[in-house]
Protein backbone atom coordinates (compact mmCIF):
# COMPACT_ATOMS: atom_id res chain seq x y z
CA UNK A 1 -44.86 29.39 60.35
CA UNK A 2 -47.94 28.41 58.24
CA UNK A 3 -48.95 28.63 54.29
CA UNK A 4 -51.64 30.87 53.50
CA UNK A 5 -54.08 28.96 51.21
CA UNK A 6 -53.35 31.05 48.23
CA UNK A 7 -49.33 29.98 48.60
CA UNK A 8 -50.64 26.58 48.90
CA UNK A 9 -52.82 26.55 45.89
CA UNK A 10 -49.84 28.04 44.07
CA UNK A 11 -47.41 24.98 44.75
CA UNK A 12 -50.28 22.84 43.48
CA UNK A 13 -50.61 25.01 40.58
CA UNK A 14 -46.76 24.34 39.81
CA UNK A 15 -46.80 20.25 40.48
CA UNK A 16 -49.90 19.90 38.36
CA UNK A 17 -48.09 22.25 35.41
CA UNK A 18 -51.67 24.27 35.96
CA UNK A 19 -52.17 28.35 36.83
CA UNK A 20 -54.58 28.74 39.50
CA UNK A 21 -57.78 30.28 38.76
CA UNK A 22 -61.21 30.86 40.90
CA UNK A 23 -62.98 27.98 39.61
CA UNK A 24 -61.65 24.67 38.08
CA UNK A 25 -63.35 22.98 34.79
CA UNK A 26 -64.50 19.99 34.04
CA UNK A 27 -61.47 19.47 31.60
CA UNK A 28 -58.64 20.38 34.07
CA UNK A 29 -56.57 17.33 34.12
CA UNK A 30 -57.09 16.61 37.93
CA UNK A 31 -58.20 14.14 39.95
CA UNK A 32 -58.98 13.74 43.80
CA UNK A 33 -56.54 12.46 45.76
CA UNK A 34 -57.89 9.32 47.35
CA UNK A 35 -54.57 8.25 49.31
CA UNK A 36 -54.83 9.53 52.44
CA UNK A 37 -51.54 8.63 54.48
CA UNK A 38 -48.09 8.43 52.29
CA UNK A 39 -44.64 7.02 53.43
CA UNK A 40 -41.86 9.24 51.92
CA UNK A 41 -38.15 7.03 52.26
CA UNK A 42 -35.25 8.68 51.72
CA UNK A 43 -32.55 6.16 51.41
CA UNK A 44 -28.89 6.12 52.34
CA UNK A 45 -27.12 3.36 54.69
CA UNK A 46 -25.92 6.03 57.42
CA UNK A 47 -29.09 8.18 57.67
CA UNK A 48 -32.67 6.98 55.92
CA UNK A 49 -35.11 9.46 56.14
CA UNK A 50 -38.58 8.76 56.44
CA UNK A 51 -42.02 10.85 56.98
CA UNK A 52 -45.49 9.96 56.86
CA UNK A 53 -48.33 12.40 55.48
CA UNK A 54 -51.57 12.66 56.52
CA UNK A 55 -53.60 14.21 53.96
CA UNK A 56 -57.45 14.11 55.73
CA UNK A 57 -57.57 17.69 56.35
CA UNK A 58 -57.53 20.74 54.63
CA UNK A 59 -53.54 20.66 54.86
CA UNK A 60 -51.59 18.11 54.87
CA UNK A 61 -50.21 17.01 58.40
CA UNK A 62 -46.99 15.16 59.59
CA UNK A 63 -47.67 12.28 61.32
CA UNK A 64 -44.36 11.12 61.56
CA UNK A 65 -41.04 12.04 60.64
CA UNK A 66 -37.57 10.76 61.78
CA UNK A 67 -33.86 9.59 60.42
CA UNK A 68 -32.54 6.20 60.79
CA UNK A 69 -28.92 7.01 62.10
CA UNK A 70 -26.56 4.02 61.74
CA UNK A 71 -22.47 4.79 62.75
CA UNK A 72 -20.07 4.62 61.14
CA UNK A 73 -18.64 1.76 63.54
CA UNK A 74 -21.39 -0.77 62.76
CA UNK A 75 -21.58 -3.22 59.74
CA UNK A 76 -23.00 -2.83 56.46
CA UNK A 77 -25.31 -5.65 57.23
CA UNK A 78 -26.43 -3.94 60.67
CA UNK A 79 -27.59 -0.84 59.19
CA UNK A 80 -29.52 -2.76 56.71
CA UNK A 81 -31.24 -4.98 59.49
CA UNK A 82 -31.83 -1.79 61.07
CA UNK A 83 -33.23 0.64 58.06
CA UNK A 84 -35.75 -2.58 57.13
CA UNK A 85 -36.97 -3.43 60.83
CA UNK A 86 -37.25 0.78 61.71
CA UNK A 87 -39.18 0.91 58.09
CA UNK A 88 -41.26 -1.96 59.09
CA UNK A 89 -42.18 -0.63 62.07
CA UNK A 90 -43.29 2.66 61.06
CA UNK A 91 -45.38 0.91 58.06
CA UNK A 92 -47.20 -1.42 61.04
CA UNK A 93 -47.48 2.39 63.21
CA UNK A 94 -48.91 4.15 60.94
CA UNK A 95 -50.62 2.05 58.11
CA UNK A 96 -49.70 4.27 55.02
CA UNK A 97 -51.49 4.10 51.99
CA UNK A 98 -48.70 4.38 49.61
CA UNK A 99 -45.16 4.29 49.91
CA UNK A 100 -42.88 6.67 47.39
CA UNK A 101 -38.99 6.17 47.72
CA UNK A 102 -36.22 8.64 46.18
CA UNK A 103 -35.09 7.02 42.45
CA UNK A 104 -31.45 6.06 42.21
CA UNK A 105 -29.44 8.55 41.01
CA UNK A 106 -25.89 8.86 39.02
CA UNK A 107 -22.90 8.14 41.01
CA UNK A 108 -18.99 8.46 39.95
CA UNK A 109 -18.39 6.22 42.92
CA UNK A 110 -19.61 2.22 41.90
CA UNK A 111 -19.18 1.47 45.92
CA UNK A 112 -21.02 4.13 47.20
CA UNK A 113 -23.66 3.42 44.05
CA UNK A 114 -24.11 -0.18 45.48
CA UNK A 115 -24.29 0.73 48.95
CA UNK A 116 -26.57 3.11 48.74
CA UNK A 117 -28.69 0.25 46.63
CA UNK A 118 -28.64 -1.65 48.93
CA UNK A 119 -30.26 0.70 51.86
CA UNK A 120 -32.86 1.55 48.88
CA UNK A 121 -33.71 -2.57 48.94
CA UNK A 122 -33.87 -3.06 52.59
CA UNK A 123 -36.40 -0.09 53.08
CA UNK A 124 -38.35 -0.96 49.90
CA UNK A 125 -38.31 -5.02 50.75
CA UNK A 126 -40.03 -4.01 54.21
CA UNK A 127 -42.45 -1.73 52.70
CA UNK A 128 -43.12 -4.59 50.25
CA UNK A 129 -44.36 -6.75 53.36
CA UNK A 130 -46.82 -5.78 53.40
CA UNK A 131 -48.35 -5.39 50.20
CA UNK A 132 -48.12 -1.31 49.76
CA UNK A 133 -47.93 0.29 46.37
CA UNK A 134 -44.77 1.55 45.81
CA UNK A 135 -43.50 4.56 43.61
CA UNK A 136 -40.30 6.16 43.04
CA UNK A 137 -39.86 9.95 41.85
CA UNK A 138 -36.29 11.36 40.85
CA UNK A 139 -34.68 13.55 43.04
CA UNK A 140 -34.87 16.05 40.91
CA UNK A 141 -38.25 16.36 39.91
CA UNK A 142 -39.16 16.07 43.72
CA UNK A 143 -36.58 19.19 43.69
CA UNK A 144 -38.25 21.12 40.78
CA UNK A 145 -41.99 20.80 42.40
CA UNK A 146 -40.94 21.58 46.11
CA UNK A 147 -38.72 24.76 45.52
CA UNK A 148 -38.72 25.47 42.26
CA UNK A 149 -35.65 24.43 40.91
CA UNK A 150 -34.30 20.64 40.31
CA UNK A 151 -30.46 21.36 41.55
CA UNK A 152 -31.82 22.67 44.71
CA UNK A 153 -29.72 22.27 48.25
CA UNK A 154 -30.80 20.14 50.97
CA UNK A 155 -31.65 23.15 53.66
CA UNK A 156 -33.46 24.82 50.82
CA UNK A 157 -36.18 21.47 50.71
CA UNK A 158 -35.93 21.66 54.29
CA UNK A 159 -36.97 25.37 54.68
CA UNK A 160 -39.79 24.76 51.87
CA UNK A 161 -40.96 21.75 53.47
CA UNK A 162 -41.41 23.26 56.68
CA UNK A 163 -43.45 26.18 55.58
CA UNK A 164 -45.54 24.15 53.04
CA UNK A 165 -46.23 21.41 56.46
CA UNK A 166 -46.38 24.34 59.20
CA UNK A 167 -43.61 22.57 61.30
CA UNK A 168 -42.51 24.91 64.58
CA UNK A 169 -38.75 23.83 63.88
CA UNK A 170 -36.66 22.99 60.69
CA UNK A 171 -36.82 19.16 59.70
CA UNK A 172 -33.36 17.06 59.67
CA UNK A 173 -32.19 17.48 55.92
CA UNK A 174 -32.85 13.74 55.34
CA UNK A 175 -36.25 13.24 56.73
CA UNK A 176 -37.25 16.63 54.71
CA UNK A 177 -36.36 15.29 52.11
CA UNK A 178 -38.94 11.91 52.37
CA UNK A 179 -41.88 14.71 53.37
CA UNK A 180 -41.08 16.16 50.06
CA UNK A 181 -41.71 12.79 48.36
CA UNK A 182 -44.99 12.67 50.06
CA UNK A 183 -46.33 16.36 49.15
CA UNK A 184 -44.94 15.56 45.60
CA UNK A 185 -46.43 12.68 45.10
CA UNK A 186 -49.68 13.70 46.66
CA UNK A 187 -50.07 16.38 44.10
CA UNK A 188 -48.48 14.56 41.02
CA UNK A 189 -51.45 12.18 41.76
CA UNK A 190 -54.05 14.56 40.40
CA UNK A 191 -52.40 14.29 36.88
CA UNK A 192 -53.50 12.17 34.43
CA UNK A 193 -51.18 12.53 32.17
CA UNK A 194 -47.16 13.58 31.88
CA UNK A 195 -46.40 11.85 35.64
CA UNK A 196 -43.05 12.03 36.71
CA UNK A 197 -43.97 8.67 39.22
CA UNK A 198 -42.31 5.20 38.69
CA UNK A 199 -44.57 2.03 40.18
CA UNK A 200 -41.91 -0.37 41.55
C-alpha cells in the first residue's frame, strides 16, 4: 500500500506551506535535506514509541520502529531505566542523525503531567549521550502536516503514516506516532523560515 509520487509531493507541498508545481525556483524557500536517518520518540511511561527514518532513497524507509511496553505492575523508576536503556540502544543500532521528541502538552491532571515528564527526560537524557541534536515539534503541528488536521485521532496518523512509509501492516498507535515526527521533521527542514521545530 504505496504513495504514488504525485501524493507524496503533495504532503511536501502542505509541510513546506508550498503548492506543487513542475519546476521549483531559485526563490522557493527550500533546502535539501542533509539528515539522513531521524529518531522520532514518542513519550509516555507505559508505552514510548520510537521509529527511525531512513531518508537515502527516493522514499523514505523505516528502519526501525517499536513501543517500549512497561506494566502496569512495575515501578515508576523501572520503566524509566527501561525507556532510557531501550532508547539508548536503538541510538547505538542505528546511529540517527537527529533525534525529534513529541513537545509537552496541556494536562488537567499535574500527576499524570509529571509522569509523563519524566518518560520525556529519560528518553531525551539517553539520546543526549551521545551528543545528537535534538528537536521537539507539538503534537499538533505534527497532526496538521501528517493528516491534515491538528485534532486528529491516533488510528488516523497511523493509517496516514502507513501509506505515506508503504508499511504491509498498520503501525502500533504509539510508534506511528514517532514516524510522524520523523516525516515532519524531515520536511519542516526544507523551510527557512516560519519552523514549527524547537532545538532542546
Amino acid at each position: 500500500m504505496g504513495i504514488s509520487p504525485k501524493d507524496f509531493e503533495n504532503l511536501q507541498s502542505r509541510l513546506t506551506g508550498r503548492r506543487t508545481s513542475a519546476k521549483s525556483s531559485a526563490a522557493d524557500p527550500v533546502m535539501p535535506v542533509t539528515v539522513r536517518r531521524i529518531l522520532g520518540i514518542d513519550p509516555s511511561l507505559r508505552g514510548t514509541g520510537l521509529g527511525v527514518i531512513s531518508f537515502e532513497g527516493l522514499q523514505p524507509a523505516v528502519v526501525h520502529q517499536e513501543t517500549i511496553r512497561c506494566p502496569a505492575s512495575w515501578l515508576r523508576t523501572r520503566c524509566l531505566g527501561q525507556i532510557a536503556s531501550m532508547v539508548r540502544k536503538v541510538v547505538q543500532t542505528h546511529q540517527p542523525e537527529v533525534c525529534v521528541v513529541e513537545g509537552l502538552f496541556f494536562a488537567q491532571n499535574l500527576k499524570t503531567a509529571l509522569t509523563m515528564g519524566e518518560a520525556r527526560g529519560a528518553a531525551i537524557a539517553a539520546v543526549a549521550e551521545a551528543d545528537i541534536p535534538i528537536y521537539e515539534m507539538a503534537p499538533r503541528k505534527v497532526k496538521l502536516a501528517i493528516v491534515g488536521f491538528g485534532a486528529a485521532q491516533k488510528l488516523a496518523v497511523a493509517k496516514m503514516v502507513q501509506r505515506l512509509l508503504a508499511l504491509e501492516s498498520l503501525p502500533d498507535p504509539d510508534a506511528a506516532d514517532a514516524l510522524a515526527l520523523g516525516l515532519a521533521f524531515a520536511h519542516e527542514a526544507r523551510r527557512v523560515t516560519g519552523s514549527s521545530r524547537r532545538r532542546l
